[in-house]
Protein backbone atom coordinates (compact mmCIF):
# COMPACT_ATOMS: atom_id res chain seq x y z
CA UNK A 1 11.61 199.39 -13.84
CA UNK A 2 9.37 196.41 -13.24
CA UNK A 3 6.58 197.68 -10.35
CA UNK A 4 3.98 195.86 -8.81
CA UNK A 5 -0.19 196.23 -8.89
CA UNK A 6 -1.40 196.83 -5.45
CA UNK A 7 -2.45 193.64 -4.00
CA UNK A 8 -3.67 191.90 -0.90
CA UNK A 9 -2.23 188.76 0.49
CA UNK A 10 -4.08 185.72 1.24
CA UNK A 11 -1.02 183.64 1.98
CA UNK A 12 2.54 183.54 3.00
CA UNK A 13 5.54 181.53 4.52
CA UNK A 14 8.75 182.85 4.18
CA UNK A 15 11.71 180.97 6.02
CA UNK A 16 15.13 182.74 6.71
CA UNK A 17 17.37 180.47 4.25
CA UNK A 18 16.26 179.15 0.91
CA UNK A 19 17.80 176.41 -0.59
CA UNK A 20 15.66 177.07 -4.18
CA UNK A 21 16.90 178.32 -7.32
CA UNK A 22 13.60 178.60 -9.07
CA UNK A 23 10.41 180.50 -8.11
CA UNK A 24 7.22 179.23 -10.18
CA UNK A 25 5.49 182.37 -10.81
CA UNK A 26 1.67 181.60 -11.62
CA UNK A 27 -0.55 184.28 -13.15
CA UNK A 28 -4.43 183.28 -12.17
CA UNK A 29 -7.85 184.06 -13.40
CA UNK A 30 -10.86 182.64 -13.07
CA UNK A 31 -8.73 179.44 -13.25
CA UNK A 32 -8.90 178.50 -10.31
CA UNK A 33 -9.41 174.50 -10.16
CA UNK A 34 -7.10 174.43 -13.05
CA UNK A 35 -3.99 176.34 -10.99
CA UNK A 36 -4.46 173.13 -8.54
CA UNK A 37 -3.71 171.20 -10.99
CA UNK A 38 -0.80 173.23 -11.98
CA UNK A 39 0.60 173.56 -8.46
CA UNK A 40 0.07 169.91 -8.00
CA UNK A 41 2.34 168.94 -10.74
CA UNK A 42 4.84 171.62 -9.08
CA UNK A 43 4.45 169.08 -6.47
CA UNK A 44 6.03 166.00 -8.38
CA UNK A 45 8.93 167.98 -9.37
CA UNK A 46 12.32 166.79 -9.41
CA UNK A 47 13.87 169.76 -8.63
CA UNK A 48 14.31 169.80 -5.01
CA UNK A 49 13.50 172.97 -4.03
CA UNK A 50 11.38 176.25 -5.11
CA UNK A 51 10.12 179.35 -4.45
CA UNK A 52 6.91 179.56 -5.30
CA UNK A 53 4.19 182.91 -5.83
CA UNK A 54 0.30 182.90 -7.41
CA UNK A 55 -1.02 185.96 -8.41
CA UNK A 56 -5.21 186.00 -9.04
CA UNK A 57 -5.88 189.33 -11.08
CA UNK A 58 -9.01 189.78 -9.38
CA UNK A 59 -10.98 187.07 -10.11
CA UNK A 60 -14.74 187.49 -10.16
CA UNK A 61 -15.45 183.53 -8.81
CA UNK A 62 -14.12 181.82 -6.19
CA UNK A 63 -10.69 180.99 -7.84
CA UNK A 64 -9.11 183.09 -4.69
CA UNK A 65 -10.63 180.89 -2.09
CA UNK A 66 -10.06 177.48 -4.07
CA UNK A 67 -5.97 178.14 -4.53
CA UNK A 68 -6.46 179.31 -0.61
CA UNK A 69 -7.87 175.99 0.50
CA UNK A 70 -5.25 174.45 -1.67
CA UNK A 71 -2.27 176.55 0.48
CA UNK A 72 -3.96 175.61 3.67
CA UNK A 73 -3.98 171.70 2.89
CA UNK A 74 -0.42 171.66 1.51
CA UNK A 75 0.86 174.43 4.17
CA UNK A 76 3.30 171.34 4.98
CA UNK A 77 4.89 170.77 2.32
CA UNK A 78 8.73 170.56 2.01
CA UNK A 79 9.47 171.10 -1.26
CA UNK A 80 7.81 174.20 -1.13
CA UNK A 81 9.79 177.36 0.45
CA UNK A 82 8.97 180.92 -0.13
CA UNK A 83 6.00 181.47 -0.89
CA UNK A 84 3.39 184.21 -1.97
CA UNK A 85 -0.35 183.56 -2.53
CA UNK A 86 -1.79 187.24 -3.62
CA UNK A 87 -4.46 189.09 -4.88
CA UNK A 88 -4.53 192.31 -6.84
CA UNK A 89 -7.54 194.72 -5.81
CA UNK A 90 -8.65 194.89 -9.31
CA UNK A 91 -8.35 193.43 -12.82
CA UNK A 92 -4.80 194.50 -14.32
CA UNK A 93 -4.22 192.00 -17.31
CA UNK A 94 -1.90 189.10 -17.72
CA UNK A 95 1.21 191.86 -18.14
CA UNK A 96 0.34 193.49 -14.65
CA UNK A 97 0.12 190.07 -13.17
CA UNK A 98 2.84 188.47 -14.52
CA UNK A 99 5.15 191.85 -13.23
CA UNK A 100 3.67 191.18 -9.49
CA UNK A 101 4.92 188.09 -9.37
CA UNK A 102 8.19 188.66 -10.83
CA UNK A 103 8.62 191.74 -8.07
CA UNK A 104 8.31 188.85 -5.42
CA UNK A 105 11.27 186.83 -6.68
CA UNK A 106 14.30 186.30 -5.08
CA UNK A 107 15.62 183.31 -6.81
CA UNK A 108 17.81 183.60 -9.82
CA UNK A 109 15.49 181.77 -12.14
CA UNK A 110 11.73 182.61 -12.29
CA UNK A 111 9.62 179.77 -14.74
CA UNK A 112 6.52 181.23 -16.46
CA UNK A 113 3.21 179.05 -15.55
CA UNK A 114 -0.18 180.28 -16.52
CA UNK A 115 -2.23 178.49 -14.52
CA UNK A 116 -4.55 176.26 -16.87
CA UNK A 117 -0.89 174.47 -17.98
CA UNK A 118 1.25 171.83 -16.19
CA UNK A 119 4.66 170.24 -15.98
CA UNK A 120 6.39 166.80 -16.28
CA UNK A 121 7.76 165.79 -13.19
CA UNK A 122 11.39 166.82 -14.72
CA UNK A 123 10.99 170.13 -16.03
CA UNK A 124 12.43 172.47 -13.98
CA UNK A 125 15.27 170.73 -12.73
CA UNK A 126 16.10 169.62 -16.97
CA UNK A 127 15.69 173.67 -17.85
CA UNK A 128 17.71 174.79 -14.79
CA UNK A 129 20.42 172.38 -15.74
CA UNK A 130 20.06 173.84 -19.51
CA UNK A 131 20.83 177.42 -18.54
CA UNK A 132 23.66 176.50 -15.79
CA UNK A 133 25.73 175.07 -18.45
CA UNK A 134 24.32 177.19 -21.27
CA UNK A 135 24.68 180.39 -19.49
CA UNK A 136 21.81 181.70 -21.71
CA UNK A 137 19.53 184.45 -21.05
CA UNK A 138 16.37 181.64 -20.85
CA UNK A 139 15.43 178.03 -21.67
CA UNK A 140 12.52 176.46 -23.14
CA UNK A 141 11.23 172.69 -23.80
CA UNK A 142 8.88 171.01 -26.38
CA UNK A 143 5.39 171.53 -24.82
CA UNK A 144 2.59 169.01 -25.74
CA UNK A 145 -1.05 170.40 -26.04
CA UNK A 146 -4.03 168.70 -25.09
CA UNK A 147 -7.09 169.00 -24.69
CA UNK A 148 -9.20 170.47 -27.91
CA UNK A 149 -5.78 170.23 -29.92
CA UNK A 150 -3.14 167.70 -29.37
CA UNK A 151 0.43 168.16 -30.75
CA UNK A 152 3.83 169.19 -30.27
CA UNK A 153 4.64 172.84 -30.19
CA UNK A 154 8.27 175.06 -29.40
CA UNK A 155 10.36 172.59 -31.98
CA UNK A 156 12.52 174.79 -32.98
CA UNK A 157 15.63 176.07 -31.73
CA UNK A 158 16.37 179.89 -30.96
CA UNK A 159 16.61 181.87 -34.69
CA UNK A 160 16.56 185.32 -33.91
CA UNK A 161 15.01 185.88 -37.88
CA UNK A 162 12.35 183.80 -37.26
CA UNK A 163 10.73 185.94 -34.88
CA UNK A 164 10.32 188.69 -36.94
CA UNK A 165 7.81 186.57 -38.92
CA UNK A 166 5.92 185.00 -35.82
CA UNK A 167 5.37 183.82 -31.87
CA UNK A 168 7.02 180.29 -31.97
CA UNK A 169 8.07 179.92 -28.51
CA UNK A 170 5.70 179.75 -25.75
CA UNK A 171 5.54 181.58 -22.41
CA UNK A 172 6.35 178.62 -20.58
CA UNK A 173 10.20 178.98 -19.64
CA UNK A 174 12.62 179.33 -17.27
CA UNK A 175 14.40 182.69 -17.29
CA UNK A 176 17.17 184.48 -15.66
CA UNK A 177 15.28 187.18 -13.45
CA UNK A 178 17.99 189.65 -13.90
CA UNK A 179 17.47 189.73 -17.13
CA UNK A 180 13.74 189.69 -17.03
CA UNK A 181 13.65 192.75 -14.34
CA UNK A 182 16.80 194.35 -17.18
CA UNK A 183 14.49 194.74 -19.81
CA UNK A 184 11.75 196.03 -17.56
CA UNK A 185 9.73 192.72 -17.13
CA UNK A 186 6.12 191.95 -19.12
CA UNK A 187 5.21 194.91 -21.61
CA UNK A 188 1.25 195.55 -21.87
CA UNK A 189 -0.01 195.13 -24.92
CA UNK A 190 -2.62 197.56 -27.07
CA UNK A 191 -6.08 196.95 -25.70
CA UNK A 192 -4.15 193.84 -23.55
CA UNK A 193 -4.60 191.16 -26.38
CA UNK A 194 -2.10 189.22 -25.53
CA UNK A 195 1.24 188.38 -27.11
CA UNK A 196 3.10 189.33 -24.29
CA UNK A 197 5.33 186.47 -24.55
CA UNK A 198 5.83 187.02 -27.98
CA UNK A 199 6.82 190.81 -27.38
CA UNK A 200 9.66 189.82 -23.97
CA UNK A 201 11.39 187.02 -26.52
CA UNK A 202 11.66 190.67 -29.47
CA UNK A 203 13.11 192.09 -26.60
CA UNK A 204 15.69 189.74 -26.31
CA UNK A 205 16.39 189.61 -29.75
CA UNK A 206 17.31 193.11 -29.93
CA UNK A 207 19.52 192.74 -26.80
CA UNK A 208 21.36 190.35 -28.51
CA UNK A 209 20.13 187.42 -25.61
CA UNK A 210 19.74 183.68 -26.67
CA UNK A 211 17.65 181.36 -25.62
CA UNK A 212 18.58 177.59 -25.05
CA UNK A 213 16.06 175.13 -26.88
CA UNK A 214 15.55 171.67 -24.95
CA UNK A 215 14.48 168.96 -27.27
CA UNK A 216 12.06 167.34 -24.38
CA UNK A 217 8.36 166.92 -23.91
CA UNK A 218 8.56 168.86 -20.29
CA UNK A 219 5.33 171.03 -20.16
CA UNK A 220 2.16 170.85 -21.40
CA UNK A 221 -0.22 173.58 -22.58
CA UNK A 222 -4.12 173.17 -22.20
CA UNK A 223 -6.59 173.74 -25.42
CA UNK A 224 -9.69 175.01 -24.64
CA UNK A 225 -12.44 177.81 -25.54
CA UNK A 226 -12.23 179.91 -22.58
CA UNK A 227 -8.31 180.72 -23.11
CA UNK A 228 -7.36 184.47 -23.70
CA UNK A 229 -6.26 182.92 -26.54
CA UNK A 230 -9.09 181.85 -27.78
CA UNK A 231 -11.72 184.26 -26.78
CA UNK A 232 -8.80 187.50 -27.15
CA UNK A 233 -5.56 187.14 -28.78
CA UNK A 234 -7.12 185.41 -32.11
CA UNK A 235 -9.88 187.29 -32.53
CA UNK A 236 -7.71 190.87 -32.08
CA UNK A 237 -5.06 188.99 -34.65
CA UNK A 238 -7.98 188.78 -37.13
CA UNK A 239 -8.93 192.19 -36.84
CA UNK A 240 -6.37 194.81 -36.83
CA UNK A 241 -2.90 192.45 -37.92
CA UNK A 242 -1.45 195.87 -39.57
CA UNK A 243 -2.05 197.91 -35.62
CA UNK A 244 0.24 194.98 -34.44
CA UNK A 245 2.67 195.12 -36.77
CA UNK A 246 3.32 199.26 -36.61
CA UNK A 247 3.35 198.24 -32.68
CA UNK A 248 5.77 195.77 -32.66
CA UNK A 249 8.03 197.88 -35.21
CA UNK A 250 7.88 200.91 -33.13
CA UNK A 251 9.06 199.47 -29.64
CA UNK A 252 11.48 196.42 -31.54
CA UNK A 253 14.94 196.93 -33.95
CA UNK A 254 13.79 194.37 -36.64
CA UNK A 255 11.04 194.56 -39.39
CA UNK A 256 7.99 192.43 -39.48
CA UNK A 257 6.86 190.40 -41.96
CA UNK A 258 3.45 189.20 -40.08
């Protein structure tokens, strides 16, 4: 059972009848002026509606206040209905926070945004479309990284064998949240290094679930040295590969070849 960190909230608007399919679920820290960004692509969406909730993990600058003045200017806008701005009362991890957010949805579809990435103005309502006549468990897009890398990255369609050799598809997709809240949401990783992602797609693997590739440029992925992948995930991956492995084997059916 998926249950959330404690948490304050520093804003809200609920109305009685949603017309949204999708809630954009964005995990925040320290990222602040980026998540602005983010939301402000969120803005240009095609999709006509959505449900929309920011969790900070207890941010030690002033990313709270920044996304709050960003609420307060755009407190108007229609495209917008549900929606959560919140705060956990301390430092959980990117699990933790992702699991908050996801025990705030009411939508049928909750789309994975970190909040240093953006969106083409088409994504959502392409990846909805995907899994309403796919009837998949989630869907995914090519993503294009910029910044200190640029390339193309997810270009592969769903091989269940291919994970058991490596992460290939990225965080950023749209799932079906009774499936995500089935298999009991984000899993924490050992000494949180990340991969969480990596670990929730294994899980579907082993339920037998699919996920339906989209052969579009719809999100986009930001490069930089202050990432948790960066400055965590690679550095752990360097150091103690054979700790992930036994993990991964212990809580997933297949063997791993990493």
């Amino acid at each position: 059972m998926t249950t959330a960190t404690r948490y304050k909230t520093i804003f809200g608007r609920r109305i009685q009848t949603s017309s949204a399919q999708i809630t954009v679920a964005i995990s925040c820290f320290k990222y602040g002026q980026e998540a602005t960004e983010a939301l402000d692509s969120l803005l240009r969406q095609t999709e006509e509606a959505l449900d929309l909730v920011v969790v900070d993990d207890k941010s030690p600058d002033n990313s709270t206040q920044i996304l709050s003045d960003w609420f307060n200017r755009h407190r108007g806008a229609v495209k917008f209905k549900n929606v959560h701005l919140v705060q956990h009362l301390d430092n959980r991890g990117l699990s933790e926070t992702r699991n908050t957010a996801l025990s705030l949805v009411e939508t049928p579809y909750i789309f994975i945004l970190d909040a240093d990435n953006l969106v083409y103005p088409r994504a959502l309502q392409v990846l909805r479309e995907s899994l309403d006549n796919s009837g998949y468990a989630m869907s995914y897009s090519l993503i294009e990284r910029f910044g200190m890398q640029r390339r193309i990255v997810n270009n592969s369609v769903w091989l269940p064998a291919k994970f058991s050799r490596h992460p290939y598809i990225d965080a950023m997709a749209l799932i079906r949240t009774d499936v995500l809240r089935e298999v009991g949401g984000y899993r924490t990783m050992p000494d949180k290094f990340g991969w969480e992602d990596y670990d929730l797609w294994c899980s579907f693997v082993d339920r037998g679930l699919k996920g339906c590739h989209v052969p579009q440029i719809l999100c986009r992925y930001r490069v930089h040295d202050r990432s948790m992948t960066e400055t965590e995930t690679k550095p752990y991956i360097h150091a103690d590969l054979r700790k992930i492995r036994e993990y991964f084997e212990a809580n997933h059916a297949m063997p791993f070849s990493f």
